[in-house]
Protein backbone atom coordinates (compact mmCIF):
# COMPACT_ATOMS: atom_id res chain seq x y z
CA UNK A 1 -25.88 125.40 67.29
CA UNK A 2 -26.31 123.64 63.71
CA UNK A 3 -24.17 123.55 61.42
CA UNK A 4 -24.88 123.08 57.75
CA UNK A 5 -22.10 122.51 54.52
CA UNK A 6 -23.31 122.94 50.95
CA UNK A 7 -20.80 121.19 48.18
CA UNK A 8 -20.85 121.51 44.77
CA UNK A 9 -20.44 118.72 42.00
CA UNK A 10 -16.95 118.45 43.17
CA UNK A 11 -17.50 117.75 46.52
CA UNK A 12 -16.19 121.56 47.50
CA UNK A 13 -18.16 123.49 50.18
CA UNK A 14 -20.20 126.13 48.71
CA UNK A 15 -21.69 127.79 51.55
CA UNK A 16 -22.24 127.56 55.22
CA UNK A 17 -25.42 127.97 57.26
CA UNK A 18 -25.38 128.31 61.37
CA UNK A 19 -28.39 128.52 63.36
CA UNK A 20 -28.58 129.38 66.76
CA UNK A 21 -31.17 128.17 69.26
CA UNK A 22 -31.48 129.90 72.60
CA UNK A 23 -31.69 126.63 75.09
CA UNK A 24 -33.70 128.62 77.38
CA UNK A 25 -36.23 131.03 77.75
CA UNK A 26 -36.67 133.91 80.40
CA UNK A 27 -38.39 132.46 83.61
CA UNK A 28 -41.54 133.39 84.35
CA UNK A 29 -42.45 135.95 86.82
CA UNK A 30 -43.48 134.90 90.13
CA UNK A 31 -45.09 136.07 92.96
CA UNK A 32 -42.74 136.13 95.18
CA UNK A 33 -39.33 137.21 96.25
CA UNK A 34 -37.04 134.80 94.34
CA UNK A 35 -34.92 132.81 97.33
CA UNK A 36 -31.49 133.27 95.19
CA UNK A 37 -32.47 137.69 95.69
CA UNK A 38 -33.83 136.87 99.08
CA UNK A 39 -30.14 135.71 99.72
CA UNK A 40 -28.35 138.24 97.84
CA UNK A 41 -30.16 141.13 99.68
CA UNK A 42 -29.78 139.91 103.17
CA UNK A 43 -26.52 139.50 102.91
CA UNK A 44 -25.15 142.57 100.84
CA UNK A 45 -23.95 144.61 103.42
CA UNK A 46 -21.78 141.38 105.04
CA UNK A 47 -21.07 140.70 101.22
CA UNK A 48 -20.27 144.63 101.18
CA UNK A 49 -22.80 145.38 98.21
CA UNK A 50 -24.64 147.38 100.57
CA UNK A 51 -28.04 148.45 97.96
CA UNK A 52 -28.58 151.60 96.29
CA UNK A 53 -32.19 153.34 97.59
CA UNK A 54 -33.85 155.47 95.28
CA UNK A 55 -36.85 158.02 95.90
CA UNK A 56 -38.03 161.65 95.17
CA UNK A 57 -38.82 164.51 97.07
CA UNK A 58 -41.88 166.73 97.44
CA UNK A 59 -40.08 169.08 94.98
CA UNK A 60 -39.22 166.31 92.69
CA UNK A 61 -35.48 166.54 93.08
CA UNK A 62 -34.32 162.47 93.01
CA UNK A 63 -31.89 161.27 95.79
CA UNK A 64 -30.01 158.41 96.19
CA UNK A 65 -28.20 156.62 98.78
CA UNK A 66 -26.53 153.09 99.98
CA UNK A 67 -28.22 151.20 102.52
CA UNK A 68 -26.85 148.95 104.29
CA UNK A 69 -30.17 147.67 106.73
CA UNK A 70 -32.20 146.57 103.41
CA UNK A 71 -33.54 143.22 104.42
CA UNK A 72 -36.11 140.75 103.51
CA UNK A 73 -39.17 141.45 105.56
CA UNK A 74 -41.97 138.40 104.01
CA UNK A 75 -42.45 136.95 100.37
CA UNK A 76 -43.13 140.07 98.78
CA UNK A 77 -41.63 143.01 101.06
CA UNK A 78 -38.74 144.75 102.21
CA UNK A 79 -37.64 146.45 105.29
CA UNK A 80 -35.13 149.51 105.96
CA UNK A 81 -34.36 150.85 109.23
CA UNK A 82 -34.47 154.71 109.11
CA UNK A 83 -31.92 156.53 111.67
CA UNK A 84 -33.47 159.39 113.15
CA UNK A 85 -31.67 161.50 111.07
CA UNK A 86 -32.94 160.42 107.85
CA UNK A 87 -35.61 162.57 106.08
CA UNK A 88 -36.79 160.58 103.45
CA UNK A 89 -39.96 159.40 105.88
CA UNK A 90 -41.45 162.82 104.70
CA UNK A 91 -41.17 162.83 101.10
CA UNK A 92 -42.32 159.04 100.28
CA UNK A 93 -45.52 160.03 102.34
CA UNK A 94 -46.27 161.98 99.50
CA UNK A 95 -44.48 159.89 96.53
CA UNK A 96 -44.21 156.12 98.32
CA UNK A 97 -42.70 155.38 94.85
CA UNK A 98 -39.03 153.53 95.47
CA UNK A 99 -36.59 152.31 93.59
CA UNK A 100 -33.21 150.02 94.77
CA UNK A 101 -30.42 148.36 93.00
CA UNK A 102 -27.77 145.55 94.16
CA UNK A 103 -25.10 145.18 91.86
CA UNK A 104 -22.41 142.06 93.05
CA UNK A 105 -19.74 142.13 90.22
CA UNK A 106 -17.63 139.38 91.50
CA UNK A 107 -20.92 136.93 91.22
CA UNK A 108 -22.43 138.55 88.25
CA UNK A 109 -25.28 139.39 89.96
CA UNK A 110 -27.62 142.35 89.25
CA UNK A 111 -30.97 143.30 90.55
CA UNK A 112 -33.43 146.27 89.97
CA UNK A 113 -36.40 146.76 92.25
CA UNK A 114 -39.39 148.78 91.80
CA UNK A 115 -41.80 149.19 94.66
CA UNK A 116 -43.75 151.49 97.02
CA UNK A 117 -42.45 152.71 100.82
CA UNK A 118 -44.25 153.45 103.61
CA UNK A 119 -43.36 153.80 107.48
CA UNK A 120 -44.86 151.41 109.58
CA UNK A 121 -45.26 152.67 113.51
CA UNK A 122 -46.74 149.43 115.22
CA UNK A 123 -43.95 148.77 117.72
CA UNK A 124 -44.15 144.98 116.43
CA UNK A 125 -43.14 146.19 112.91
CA UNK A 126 -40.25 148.71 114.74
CA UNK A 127 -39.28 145.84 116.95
CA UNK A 128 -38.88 143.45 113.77
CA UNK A 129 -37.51 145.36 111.30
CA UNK A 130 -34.85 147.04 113.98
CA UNK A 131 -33.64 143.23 115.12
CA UNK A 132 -33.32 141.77 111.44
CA UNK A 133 -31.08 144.70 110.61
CA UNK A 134 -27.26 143.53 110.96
CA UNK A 135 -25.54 144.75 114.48
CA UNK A 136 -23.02 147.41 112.78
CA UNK A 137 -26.43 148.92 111.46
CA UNK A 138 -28.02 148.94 115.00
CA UNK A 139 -25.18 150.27 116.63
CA UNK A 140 -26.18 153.67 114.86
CA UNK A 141 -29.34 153.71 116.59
CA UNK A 142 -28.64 152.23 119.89
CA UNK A 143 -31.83 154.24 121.02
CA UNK A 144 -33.85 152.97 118.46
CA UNK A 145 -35.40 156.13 117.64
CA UNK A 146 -35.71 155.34 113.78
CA UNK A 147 -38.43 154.53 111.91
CA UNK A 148 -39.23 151.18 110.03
CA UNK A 149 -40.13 151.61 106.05
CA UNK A 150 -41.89 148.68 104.46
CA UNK A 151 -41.78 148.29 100.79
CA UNK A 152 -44.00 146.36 99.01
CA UNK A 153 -42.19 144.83 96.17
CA UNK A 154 -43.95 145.42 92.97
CA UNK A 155 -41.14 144.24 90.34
CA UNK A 156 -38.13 142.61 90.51
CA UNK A 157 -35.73 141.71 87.97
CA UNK A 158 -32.18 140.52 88.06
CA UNK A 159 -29.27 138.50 86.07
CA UNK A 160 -27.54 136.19 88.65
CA UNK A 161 -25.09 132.96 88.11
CA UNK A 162 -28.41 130.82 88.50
CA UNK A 163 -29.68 132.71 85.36
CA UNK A 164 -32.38 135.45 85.13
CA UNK A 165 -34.29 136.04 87.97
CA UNK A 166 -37.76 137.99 87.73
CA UNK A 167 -40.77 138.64 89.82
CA UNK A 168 -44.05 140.87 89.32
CA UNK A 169 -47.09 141.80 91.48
CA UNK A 170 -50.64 141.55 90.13
């Protein structure tokens, strides 16, 4: 911040300018997960900010719901673990378009996510996906009969205690 006195004849202040200059500037995107979100969204369940999943269904109705086996699956992916129960598999073949938020208030750290979902069936990707999940999340699918969604992070943007965070595909 500057600070600037005017004075009169007198030596008496006449006016007073201020001028604020931002010391930073938004980081640029990258291609990649940022490692301070990879963090954040491997841990939020443990941290118990489990994420908030967005998607659509074939008759366009939005749904939402916490997940708490949202993990990091490679630089510019994540993974969910669907139970068996869970009929979202269905709609996002026909709209892959996802959205998820984490949202730690005690760190001050916020991130959106836009991206696209699809189910994976190779049993490598099942295999994978089902042992990075944490335990309590396994435990509801001891028979592993869920499916493993892969979302290919398109955007990411976030406000953390490092400072902004930001990513973008293409």
């Amino acid at each position: 911040m500057d600070v600037t006195f005017h004075f009169n004849g007198e030596d008496l202040i006449t006016s007073i300018e201020e001028t604020v200059t931002v010391a930073f500037s938004p980081p640029e995107p990258t291609q990649e997960l940022p490692l301070f979100a990879r963090g954040a969204i491997n841990g939020a369940l443990a941290n118990g900010t489990p994420m908030t999943f967005a998607y659509v269904d074939h008759d366009g109705i939005p749904h939402l719901s916490l997940r708490g086996s949202i993990q990091v699956f490679s630089d510019t992916q994540l993974a969910i673990w669907l139970r068996p129960t869970d009929h979202s598999a269905a709609a996002l073949a026909e709209n892959p378009v996802v959205a998820l938020l984490y949202r730690d208030s005690k760190s001050r750290t916020t991130l959106t996510i836009k991206g696209t979902a699809a189910v994976d069936d190779r049993a490598e990707v099942r295999e994978r996906v089902f042992n990075l999940i944490p335990e309590v999340e396994q435990t509801h699918d001891t028979k592993r009969e869920g499916k493993a969604l892969i979302i290919e992070v398109e955007e990411l943007r976030g406000t953390s205690p490092i400072g902004a965070l930001q990513m973008k595909r293409g």
